[in-house]
Protein backbone atom coordinates (compact mmCIF):
# COMPACT_ATOMS: atom_id res chain seq x y z
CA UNK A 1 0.00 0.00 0.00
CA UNK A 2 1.58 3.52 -1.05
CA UNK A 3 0.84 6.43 1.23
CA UNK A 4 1.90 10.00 -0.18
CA UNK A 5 1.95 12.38 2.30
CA UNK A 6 2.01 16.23 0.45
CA UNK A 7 3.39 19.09 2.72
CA UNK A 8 2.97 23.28 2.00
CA UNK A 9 5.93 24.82 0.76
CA UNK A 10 8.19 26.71 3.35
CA UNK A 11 8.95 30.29 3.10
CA UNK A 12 12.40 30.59 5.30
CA UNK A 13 12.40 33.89 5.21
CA UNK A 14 9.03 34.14 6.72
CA UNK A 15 9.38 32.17 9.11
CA UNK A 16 12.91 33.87 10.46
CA UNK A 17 10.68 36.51 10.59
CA UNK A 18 8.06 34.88 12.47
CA UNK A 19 10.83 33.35 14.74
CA UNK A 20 12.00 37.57 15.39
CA UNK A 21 15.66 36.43 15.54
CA UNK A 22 17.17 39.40 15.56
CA UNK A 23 19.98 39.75 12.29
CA UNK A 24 20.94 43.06 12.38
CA UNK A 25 21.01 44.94 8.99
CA UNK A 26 24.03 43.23 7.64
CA UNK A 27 21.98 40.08 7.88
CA UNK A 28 18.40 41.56 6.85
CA UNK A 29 20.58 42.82 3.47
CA UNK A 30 22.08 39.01 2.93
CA UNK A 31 18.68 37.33 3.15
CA UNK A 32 17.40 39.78 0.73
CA UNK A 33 19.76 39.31 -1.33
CA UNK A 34 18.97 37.17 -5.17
CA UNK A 35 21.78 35.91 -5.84
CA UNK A 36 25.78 34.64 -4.48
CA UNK A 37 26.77 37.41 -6.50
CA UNK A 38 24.67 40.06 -4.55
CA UNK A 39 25.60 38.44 -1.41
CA UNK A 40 29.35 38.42 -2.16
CA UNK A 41 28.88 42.57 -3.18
CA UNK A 42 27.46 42.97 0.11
CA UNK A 43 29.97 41.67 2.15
CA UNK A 44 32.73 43.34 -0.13
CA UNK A 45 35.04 39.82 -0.89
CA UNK A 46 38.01 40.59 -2.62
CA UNK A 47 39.27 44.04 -2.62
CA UNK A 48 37.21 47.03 -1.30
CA UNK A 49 38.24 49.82 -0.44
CA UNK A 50 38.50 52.65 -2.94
CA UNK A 51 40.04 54.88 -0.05
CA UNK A 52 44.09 54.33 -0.29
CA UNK A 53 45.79 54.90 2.70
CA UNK A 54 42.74 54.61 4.92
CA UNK A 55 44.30 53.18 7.99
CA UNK A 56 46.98 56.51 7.51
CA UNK A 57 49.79 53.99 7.64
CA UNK A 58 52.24 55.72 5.07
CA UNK A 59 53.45 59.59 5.56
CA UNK A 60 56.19 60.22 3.16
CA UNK A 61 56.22 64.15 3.22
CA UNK A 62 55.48 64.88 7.13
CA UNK A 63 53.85 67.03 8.77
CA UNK A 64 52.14 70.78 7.00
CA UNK A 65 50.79 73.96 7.80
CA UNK A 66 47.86 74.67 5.13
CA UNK A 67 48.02 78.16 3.59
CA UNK A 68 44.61 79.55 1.58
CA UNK A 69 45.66 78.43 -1.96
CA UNK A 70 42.07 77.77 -2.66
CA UNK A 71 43.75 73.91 -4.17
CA UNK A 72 44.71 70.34 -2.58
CA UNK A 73 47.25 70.85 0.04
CA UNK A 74 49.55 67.87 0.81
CA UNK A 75 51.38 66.60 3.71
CA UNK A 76 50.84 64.19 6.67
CA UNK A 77 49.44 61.12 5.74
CA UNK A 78 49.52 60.34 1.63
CA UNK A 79 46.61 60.70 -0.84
CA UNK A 80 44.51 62.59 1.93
CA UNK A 81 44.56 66.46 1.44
CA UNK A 82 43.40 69.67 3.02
CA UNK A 83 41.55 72.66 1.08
CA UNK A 84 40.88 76.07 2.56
CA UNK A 85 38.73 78.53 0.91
CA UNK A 86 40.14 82.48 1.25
CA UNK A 87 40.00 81.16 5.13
CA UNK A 88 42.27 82.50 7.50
CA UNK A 89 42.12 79.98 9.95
CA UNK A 90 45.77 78.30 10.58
CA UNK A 91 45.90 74.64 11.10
CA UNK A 92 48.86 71.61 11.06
CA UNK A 93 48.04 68.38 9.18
CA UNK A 94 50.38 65.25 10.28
CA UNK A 95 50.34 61.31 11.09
CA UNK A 96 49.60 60.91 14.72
CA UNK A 97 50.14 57.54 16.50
CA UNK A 98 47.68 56.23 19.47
CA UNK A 99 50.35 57.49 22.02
CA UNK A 100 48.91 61.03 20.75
CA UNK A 101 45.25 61.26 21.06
CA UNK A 102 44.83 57.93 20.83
CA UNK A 103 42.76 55.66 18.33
CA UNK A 104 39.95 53.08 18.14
CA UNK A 105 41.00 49.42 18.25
CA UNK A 106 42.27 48.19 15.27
CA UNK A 107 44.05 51.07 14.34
CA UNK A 108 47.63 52.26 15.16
CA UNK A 109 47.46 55.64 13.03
CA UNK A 110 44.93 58.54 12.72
CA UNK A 111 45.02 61.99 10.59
CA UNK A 112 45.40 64.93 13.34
CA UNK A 113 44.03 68.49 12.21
CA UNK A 114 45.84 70.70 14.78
CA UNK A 115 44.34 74.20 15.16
CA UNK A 116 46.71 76.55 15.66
CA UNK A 117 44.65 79.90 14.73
CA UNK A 118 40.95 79.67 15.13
CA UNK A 119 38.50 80.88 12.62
CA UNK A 120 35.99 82.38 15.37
CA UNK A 121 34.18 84.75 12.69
CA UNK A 122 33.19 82.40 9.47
CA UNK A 123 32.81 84.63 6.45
CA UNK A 124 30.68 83.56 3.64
CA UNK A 125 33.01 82.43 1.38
CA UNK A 126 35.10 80.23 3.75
CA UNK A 127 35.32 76.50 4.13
CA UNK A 128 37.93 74.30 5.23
CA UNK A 129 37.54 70.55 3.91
CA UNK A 130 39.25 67.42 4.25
CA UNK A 131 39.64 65.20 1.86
CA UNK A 132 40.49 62.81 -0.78
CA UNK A 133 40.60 62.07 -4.67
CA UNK A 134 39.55 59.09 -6.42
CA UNK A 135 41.05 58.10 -9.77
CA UNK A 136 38.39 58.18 -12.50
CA UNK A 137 39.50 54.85 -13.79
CA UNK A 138 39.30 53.33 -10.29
CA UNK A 139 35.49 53.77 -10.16
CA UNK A 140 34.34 52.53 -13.56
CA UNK A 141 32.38 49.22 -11.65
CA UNK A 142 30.00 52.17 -10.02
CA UNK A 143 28.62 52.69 -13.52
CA UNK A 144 27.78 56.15 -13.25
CA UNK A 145 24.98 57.68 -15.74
CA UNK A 146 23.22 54.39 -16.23
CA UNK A 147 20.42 52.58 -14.63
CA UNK A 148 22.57 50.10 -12.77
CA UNK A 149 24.65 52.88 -10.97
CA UNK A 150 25.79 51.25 -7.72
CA UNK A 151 25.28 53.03 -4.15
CA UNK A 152 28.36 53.42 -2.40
CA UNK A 153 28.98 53.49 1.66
CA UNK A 154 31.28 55.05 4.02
CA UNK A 155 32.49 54.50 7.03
CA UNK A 156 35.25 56.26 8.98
CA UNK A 157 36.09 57.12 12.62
CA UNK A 158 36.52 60.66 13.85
CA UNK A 159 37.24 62.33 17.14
CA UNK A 160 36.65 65.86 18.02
CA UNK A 161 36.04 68.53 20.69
CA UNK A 162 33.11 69.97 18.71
CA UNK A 163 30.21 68.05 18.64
CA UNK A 164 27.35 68.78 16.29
CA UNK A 165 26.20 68.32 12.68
CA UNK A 166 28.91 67.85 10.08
CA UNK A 167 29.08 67.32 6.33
CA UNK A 168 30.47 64.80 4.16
CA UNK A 169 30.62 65.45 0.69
CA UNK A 170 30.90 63.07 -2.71
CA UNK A 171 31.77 65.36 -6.13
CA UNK A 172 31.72 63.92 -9.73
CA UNK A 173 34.37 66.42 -11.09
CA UNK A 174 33.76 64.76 -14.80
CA UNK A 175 29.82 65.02 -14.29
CA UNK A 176 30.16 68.04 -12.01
CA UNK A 177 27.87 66.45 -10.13
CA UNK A 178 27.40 66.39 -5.98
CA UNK A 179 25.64 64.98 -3.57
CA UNK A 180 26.23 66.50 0.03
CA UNK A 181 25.27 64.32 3.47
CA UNK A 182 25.02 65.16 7.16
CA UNK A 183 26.32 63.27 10.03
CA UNK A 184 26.68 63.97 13.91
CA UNK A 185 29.06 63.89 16.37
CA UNK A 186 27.58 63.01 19.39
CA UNK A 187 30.20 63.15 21.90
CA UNK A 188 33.50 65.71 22.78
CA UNK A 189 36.74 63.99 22.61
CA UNK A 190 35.42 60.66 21.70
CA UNK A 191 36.07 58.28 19.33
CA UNK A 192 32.93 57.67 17.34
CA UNK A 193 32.32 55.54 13.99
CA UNK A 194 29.88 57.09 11.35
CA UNK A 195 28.60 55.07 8.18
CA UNK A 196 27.03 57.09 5.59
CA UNK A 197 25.45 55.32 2.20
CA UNK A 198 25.54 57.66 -0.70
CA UNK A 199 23.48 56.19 -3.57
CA UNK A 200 24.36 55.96 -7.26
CA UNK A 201 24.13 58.70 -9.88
CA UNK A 202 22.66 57.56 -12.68
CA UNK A 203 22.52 61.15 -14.24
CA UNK A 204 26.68 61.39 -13.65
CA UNK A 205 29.04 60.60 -15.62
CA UNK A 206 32.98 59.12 -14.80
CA UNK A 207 35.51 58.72 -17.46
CA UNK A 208 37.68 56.19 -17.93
CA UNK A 209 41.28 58.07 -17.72
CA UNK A 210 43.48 58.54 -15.10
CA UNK A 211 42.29 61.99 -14.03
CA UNK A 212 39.72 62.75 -10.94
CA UNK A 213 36.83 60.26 -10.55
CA UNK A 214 35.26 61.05 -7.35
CA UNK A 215 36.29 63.94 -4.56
CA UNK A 216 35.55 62.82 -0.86
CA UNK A 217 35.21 65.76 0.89
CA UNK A 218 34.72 65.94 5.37
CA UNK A 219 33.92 69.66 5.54
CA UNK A 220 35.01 71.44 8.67
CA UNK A 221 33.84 74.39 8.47
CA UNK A 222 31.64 76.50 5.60
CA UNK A 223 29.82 79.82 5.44
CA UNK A 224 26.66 81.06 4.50
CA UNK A 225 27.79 81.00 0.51
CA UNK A 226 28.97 77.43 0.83
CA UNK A 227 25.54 76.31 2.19
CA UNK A 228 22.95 74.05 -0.54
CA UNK A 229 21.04 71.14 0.09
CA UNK A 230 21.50 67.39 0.81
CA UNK A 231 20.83 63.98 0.23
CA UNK A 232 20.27 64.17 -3.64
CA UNK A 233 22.43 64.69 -6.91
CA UNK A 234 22.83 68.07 -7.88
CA UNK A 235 24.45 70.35 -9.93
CA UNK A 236 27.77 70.90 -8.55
CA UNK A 237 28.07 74.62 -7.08
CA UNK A 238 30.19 76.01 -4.71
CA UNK A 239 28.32 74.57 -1.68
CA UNK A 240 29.58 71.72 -0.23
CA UNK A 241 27.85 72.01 3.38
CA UNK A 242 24.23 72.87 4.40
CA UNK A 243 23.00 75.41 7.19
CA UNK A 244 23.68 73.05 10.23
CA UNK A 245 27.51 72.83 9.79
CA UNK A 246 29.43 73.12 12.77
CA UNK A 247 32.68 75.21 12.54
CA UNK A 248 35.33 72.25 13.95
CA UNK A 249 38.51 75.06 13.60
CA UNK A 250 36.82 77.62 15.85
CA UNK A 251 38.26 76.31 19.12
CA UNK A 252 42.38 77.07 18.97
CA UNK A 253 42.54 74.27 21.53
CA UNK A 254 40.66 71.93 19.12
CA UNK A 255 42.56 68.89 17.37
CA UNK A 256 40.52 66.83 14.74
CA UNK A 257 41.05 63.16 14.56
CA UNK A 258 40.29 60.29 11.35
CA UNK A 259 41.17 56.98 10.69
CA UNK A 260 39.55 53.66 9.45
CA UNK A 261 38.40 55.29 5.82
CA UNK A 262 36.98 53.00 3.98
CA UNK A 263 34.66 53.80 0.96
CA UNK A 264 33.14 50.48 -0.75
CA UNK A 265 30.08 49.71 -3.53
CA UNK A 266 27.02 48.30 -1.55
CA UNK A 267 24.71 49.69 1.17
CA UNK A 268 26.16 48.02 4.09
CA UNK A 269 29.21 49.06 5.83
CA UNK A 270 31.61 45.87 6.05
CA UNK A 271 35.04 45.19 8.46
CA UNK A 272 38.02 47.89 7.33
CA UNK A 273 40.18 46.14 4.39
CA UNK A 274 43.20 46.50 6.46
CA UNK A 275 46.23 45.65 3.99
CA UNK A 276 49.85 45.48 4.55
CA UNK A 277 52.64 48.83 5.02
CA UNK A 278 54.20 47.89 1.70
CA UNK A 279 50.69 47.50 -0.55
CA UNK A 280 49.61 50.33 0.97
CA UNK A 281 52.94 52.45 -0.01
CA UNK A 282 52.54 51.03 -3.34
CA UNK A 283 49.60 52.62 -4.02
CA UNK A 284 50.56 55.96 -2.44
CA UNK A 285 53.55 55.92 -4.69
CA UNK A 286 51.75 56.16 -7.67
CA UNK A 287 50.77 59.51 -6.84
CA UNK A 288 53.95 60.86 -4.77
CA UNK A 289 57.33 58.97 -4.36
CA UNK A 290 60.71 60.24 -2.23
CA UNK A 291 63.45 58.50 -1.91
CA UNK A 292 64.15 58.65 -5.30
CA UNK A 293 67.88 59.50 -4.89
CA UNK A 294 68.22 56.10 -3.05
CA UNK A 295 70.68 53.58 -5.59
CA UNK A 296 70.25 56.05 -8.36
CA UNK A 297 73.66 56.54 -10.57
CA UNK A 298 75.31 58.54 -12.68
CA UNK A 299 78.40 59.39 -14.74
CA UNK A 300 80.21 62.90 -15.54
CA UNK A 301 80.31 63.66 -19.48
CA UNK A 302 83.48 65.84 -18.85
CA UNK A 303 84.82 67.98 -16.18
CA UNK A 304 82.20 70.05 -15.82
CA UNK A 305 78.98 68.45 -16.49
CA UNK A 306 77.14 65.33 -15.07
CA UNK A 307 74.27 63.16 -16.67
CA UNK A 308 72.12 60.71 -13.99
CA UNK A 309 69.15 58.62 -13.98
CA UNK A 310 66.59 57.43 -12.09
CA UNK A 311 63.85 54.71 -11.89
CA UNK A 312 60.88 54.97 -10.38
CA UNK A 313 59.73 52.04 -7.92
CA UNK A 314 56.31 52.00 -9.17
CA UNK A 315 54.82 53.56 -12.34
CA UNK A 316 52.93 56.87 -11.30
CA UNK A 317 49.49 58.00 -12.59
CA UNK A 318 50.76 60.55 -15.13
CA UNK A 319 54.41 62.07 -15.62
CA UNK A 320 55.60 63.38 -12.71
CA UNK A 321 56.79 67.00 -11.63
CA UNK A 322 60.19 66.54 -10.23
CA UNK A 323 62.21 68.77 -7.62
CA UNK A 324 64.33 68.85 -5.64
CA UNK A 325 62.78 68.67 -1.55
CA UNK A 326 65.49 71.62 -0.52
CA UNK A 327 68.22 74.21 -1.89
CA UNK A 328 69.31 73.94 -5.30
CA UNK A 329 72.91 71.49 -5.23
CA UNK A 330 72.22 67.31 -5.43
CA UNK A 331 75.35 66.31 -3.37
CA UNK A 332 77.01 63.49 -4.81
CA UNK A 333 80.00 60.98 -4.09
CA UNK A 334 82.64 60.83 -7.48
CA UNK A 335 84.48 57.38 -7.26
CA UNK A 336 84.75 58.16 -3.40
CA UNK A 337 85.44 62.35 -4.04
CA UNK A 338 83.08 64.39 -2.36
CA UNK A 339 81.67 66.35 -5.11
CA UNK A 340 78.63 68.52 -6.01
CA UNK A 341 76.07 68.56 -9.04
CA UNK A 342 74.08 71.84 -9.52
CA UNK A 343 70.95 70.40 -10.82
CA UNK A 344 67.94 72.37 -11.93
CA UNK A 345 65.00 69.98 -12.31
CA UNK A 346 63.81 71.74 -15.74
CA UNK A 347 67.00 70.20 -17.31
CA UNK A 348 65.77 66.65 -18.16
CA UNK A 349 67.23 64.17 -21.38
CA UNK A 350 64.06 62.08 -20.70
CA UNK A 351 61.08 61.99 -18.48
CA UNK A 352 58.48 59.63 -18.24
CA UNK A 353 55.84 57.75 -15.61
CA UNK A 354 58.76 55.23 -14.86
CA UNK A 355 61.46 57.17 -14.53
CA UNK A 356 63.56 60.39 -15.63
CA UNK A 357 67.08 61.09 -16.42
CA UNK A 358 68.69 64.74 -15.62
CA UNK A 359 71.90 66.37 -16.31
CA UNK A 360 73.73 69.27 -14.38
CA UNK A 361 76.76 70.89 -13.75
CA UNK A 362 79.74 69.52 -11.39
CA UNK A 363 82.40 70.88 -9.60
CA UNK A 364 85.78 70.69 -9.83
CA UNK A 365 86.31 66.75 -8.86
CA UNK A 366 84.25 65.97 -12.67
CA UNK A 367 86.07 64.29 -15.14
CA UNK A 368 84.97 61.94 -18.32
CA UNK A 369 83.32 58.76 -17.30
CA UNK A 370 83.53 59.41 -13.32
CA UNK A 371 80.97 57.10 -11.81
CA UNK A 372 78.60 59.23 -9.54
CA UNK A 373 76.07 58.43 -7.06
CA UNK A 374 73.45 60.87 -4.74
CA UNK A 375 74.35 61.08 -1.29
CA UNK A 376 71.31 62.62 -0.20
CA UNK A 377 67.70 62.13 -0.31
CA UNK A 378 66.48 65.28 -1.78
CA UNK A 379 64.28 64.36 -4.83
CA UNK A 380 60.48 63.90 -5.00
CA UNK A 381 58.39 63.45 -7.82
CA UNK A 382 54.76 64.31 -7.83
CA UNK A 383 51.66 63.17 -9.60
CA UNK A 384 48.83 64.15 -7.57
CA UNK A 385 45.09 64.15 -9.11
């Protein structure tokens, strides 16, 4: 005798509801999710992070004091950059390890803002921003100005003595396109963790070169002619804040804190892609390299002239501007004769992304074929977006 027995089908994800086992959003998102392929996106395997440096492991230049160029201003940690508007607010930009304000676990390094002269009256053209460039070739998977134009989401940790609303930024310099968001800090001298999700433009548009793809700004301070609105693509204008900005550089006694950067496609914030010192410096180095000098060689052409080259560790984004870090002389060691080369760093046989070979004049110690090598670091080349 055959018995069939017939049972209702099963909806699991009803009846996890039903159940009320809490998941969290992470896991709400992954049982939403239609496919292994979504799930993967969502909890970012592989590479992530389209922040480099995020952990502020590598510092080749050292520490800055911004001017009011109105442009990127380097120094402290690479890639990251500071950007003051006609303000006249003073403030030092370096690497800071925990032993100096300290940092949230998992992290050894953090991006200090010191104020040294406070902005107390904000005009209405001021603002002070924080930030970082994206290579336009680097976001081509977000798919900007389509239909399938991929959210993106933040997530950082920041410490401050000024609590209060603040503003994150995300520009589409080929689109000129912006999208400005508000976050809060909740608590003075604290280290707090903010995730933001920004979604994707489908109006934008990113092309697919090597020059700037996306601008991450953290705005720090803005007046009334740098206010606009939030939370939606826009035409990009010279407001990258709303109203409710709080002005961070007002307090001379203030120091601003950020590490853990981590910018990834997806709505859910997932563990910081920590990678190693030297991957890390890799990727700085595309866009700054020192050292240069280090193993370089070169040979005199006659007594008073000197010819030298140099290859670049890593291939940079575009061909660099090269100079010297300080003075004017590249001091040199002739077959073990302390010697000089006056080297002005317009006078180049070749220059290219990998590498560049110079000529200058020597002193005295020159001579046909005399082997010469650069004592000193004191060459940088530069290729910042």
């Amino acid at each position: 005798m055959t018995v069939n027995v017939t049972k209702p089908a099963l909806n699991i994800r009803e009846k996890l509801a039903e159940l009320d086992k809490p998941s969290g959003i992470a896991g709400e998102a992954m049982l939403r999710a239609d496919s292994v392929q979504e799930q993967r996106n969502l909890i970012g395997a592989g590479r992530k992070n389209l922040i480099i440096n995020g952990a502020m492991q590598v510092e080749q230049r050292g520490a800055f004091t911004i001017s009011t160029s109105g442009g990127p201003e380097y120094g402290g940690p690479d890639r990251f950059h500071m950007w003051s508007y006609t303000s006249t607010e003073q403030v030092t930009a370096e690497i800071s390890k925990s032993t100096v304000g300290g940092t949230p676990t998992g992290f050894a390094d953090t991006y200090r803002i010191d104020v040294l002269t406070a902005e107390s009256s904000v005009a209405a053209g001021e603002s002070l921003v924080f930030a970082q460039y994206i290579e336009a070739q680097n976001c081509q998977h977000l798919e900007y100005g389509t239909s399938d134009a991929k959210s993106v989401t933040l997530s950082f940790w920041i410490k401050t003595l000024v609590t209060g609303t603040y503003c994150f930024f995300l520009q589409n310099s080929d689109g000129n396109r912006i999208q400005v968001k508000e976050y809060t800090v909740n608590s003075a001298d604290t280290w707090e963790k903010k995730i933001i999700t920004i979604p994707g433009d489908a109006s934008g548009t990113i092309n697919n070169d090597n020059g700037r793809g996306l601008w991450c700004g953290w705005v720090l301070m803005a007046g009334t002619d740098r206010h606009g609105s939030k939370d939606a693509w826009r035409t990009t204008g010279a407001d990258y804040a709303t109203s409710s900005q709080v002005n961070a550089v007002g307090n001379g006694a203030n120091n601003i804190y950020f590490t853990g950067v981590q910018l990834e496609v997806g709505t859910v914030a997932t563990n910081f892609e920590h990678r190693s010192y030297g991957e890390e410096l890799a990727l700085c180095q595309r866009y700054y390299q020192r050292g240069i000098s280090n193993g370089a060689l070169g040979v005199s052409v006659h007594s008073t002239q000197a010819t030298f080259g140099f290859r670049l560790p890593v291939e940079m984004r575009s061909e660099p501007t090269v100079s010297l870090i300080s003075g004017t002389t590249l001091s040199c060691d002739m077959t073990h004769v302390s010697g000089s080369v006056t080297w002005t760093p317009a006078n180049f046989r070749f220059k290219s992304k990998s590498g560049f070979t110079g000529y200058g004049a020597t002193n005295s110690h020159g001579a046909l074929g005399n082997p010469i090598e650069p004592k000193v670091d004191n060459i940088q080349a530069d290729a910042e977006l």
